[in-house]
Protein backbone atom coordinates (compact mmCIF):
# COMPACT_ATOMS: atom_id res chain seq x y z
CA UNK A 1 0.00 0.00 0.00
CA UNK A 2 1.59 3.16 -1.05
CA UNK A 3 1.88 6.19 1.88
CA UNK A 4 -0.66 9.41 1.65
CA UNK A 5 0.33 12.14 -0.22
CA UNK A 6 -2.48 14.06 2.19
CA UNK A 7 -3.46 14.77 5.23
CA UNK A 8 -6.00 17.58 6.96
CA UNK A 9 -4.12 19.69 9.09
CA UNK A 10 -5.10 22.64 11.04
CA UNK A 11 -3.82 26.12 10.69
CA UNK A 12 -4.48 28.88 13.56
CA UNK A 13 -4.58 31.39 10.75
CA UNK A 14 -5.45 35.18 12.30
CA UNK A 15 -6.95 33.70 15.34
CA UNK A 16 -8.72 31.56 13.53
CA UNK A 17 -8.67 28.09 13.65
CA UNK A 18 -9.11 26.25 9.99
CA UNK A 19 -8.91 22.62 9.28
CA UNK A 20 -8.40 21.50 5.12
CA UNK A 21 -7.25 18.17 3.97
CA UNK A 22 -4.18 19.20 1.64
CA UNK A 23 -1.75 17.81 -0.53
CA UNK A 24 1.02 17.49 1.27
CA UNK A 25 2.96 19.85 -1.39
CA UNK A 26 1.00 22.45 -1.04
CA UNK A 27 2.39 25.50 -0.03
CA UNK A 28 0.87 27.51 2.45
CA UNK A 29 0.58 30.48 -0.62
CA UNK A 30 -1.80 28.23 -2.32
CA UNK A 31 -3.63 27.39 1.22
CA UNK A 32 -4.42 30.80 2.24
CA UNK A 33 -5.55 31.91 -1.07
CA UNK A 34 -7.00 28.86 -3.23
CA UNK A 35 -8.56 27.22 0.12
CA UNK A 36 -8.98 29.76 2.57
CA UNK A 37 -10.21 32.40 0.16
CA UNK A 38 -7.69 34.74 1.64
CA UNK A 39 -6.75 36.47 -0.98
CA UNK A 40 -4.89 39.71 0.17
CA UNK A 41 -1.02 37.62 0.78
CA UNK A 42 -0.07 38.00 -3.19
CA UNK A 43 1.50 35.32 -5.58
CA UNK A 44 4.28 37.05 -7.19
CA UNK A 45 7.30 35.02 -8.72
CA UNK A 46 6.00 31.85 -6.67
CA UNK A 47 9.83 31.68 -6.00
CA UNK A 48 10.55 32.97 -2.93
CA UNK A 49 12.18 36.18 -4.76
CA UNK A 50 9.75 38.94 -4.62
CA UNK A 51 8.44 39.01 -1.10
CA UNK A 52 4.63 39.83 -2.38
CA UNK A 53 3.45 36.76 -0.03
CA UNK A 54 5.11 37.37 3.19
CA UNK A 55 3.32 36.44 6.35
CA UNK A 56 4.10 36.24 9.79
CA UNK A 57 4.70 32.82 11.19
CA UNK A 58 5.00 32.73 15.14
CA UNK A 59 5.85 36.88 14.77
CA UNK A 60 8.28 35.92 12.63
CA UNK A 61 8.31 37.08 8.36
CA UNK A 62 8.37 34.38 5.65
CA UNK A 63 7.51 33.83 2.09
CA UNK A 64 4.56 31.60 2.02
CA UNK A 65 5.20 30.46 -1.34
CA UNK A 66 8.31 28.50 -0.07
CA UNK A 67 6.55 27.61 3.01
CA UNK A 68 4.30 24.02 2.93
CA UNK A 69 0.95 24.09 4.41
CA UNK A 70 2.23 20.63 6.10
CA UNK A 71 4.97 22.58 8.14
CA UNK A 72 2.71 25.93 9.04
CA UNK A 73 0.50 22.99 11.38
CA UNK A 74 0.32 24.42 14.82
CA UNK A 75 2.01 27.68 14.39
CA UNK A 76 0.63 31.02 14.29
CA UNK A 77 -0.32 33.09 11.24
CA UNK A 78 -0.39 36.00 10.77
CA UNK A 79 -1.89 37.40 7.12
CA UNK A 80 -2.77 41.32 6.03
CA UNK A 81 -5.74 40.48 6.90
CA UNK A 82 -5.09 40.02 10.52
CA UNK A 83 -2.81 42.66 11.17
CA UNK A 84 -5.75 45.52 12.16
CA UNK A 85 -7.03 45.63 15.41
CA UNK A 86 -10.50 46.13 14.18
CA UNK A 87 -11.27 48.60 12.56
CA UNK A 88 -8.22 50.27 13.93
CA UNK A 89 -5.57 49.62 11.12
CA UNK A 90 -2.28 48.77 12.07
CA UNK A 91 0.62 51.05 13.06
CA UNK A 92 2.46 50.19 9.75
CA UNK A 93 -0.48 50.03 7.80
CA UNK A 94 -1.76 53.76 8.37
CA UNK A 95 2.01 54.72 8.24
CA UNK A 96 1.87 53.87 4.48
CA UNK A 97 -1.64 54.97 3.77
CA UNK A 98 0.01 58.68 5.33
CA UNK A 99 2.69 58.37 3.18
CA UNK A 100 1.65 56.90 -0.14
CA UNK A 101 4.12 53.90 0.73
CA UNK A 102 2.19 52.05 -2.76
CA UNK A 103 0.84 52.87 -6.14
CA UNK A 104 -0.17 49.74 -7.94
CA UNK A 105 -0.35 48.11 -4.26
CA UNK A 106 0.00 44.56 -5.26
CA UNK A 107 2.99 44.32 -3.05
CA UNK A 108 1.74 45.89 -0.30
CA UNK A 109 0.61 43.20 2.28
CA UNK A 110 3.86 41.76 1.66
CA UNK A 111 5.50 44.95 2.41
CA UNK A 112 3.64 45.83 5.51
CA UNK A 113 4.06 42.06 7.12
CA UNK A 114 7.62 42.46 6.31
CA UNK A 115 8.17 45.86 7.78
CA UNK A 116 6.39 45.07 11.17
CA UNK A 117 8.80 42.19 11.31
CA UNK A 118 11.66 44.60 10.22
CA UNK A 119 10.36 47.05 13.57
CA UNK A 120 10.22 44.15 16.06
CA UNK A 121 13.71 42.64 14.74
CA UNK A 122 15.52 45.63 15.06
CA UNK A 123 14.01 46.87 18.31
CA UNK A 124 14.93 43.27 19.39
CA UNK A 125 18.41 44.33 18.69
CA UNK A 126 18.95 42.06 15.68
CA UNK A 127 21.99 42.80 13.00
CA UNK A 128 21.46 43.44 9.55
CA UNK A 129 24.34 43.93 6.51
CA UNK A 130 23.61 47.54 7.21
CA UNK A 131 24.93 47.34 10.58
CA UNK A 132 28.21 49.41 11.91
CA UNK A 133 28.50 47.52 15.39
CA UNK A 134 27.02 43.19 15.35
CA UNK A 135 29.08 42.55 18.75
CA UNK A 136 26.27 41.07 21.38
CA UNK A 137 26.55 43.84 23.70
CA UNK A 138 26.60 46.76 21.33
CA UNK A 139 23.99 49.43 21.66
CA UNK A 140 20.95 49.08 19.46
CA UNK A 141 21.64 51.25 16.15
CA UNK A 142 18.85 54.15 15.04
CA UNK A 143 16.88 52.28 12.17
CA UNK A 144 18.35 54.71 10.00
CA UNK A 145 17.04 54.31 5.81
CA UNK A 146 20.15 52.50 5.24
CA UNK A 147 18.86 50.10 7.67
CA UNK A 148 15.41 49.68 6.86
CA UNK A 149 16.46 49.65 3.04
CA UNK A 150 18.48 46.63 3.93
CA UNK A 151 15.83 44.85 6.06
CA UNK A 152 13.38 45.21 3.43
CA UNK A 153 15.14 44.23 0.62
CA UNK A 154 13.54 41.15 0.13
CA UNK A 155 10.42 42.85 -1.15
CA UNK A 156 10.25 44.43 -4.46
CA UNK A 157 8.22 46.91 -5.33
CA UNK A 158 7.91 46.80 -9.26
CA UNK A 159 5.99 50.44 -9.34
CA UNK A 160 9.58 52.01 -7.47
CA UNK A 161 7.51 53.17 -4.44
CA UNK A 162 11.12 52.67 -2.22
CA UNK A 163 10.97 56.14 -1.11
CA UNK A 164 7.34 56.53 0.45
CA UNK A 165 8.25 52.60 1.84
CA UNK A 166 11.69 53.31 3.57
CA UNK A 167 9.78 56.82 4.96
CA UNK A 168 6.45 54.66 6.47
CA UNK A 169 8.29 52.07 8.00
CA UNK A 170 10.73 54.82 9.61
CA UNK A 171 7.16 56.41 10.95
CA UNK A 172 5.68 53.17 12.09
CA UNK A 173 9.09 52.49 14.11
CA UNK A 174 9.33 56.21 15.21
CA UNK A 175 4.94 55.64 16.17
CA UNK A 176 5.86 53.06 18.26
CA UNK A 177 9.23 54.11 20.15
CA UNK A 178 7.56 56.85 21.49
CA UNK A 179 4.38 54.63 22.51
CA UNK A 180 6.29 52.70 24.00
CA UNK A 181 8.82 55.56 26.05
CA UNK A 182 4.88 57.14 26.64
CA UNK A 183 3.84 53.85 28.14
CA UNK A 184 7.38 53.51 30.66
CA UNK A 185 6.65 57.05 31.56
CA UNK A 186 2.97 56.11 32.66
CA UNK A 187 4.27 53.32 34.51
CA UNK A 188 6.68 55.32 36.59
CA UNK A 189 4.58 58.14 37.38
């Protein structure tokens, strides 16, 4: 008797818990959008190249177009659909609204996953190629453009919208350094 080549797995997708019988290679690109009918995480290259399918995977960005369904089991997913708290959009996502950070915008749920990743790695103190200083116990660097240039690099925009990008995802980190220096300073007083 030959194995399965399928199973049903469950993925805790945005909160939400969804259970699919797949083909085991199925990526979880072609889960989210051909079975789960969410259809804002774009198919670009389907090669792991463009970055127009980033999600977040335990807080953590990757291309879902490399990633199998199979593997996502029992992790947590995070889409562009899921990012808003509401109706309240995300810090990144009004950060490119304000700044036209899109044109065409077919890269854009890619780009925002990728830059909140890009806000909690470097506030986490993680090293980029961009970085003066990698040793353990040097000071976190500003996320200058150079840096955030680097960190997104794996997403291309095709309509050249760099400039607006780079400036919202410096806003959305700015945003939430000083939320977060407001909230230490409400916890003191």
């Amino acid at each position: 008797m030959a194995p399965s080549t399928s199973s049903a797995i469950t993925l805790n997708i945005n909160g939400e818990k969804h259970t699919l019988p797949v083909d085991h290679r199925t990526t979880l690109l072609d889960a989210l959008r051909e079975r789960l009918d969410l259809t804002g995480t774009k198919k670009g290259c389907d090669q792991g190249q463009c970055g127009a399918c980033t999600v977040l995977i335990d807080g953590r960005r990757a291309v879902s177009c490399l990633q199998l369904a199979v593997a996502a089991e029992g992790r947590v997913i995070t889409t562009i659909e899921g990012v808003a708290d509401g109706e309240r959009l995300h810090p990144v996502q009004q950060a490119f609204l304000d700044l036209d950070g899109f044109q065409c915008g077919y890269c854009t749920p890619g780009q925002i996953c990728s830059a909140i990743a890009v806000i909690e790695e470097h506030a986490a103190g993680w090293p980029s190629a961009a970085t003066a200083d990698v040793r353990p116990d040097a000071v976190v660097p500003q996320l200058t453009a150079d840096e955030i240039r680097e960190r997104m690099s794996g997403n291309l925009c095709r309509c050249g919208a760099y400039v607006s990008i780079v400036q919202a995802v410096a806003k959305a980190a700015a945003n939430e350094t000083a939320n977060e220096t407001a909230g230490s300073t409400e916890a003191v007083a």
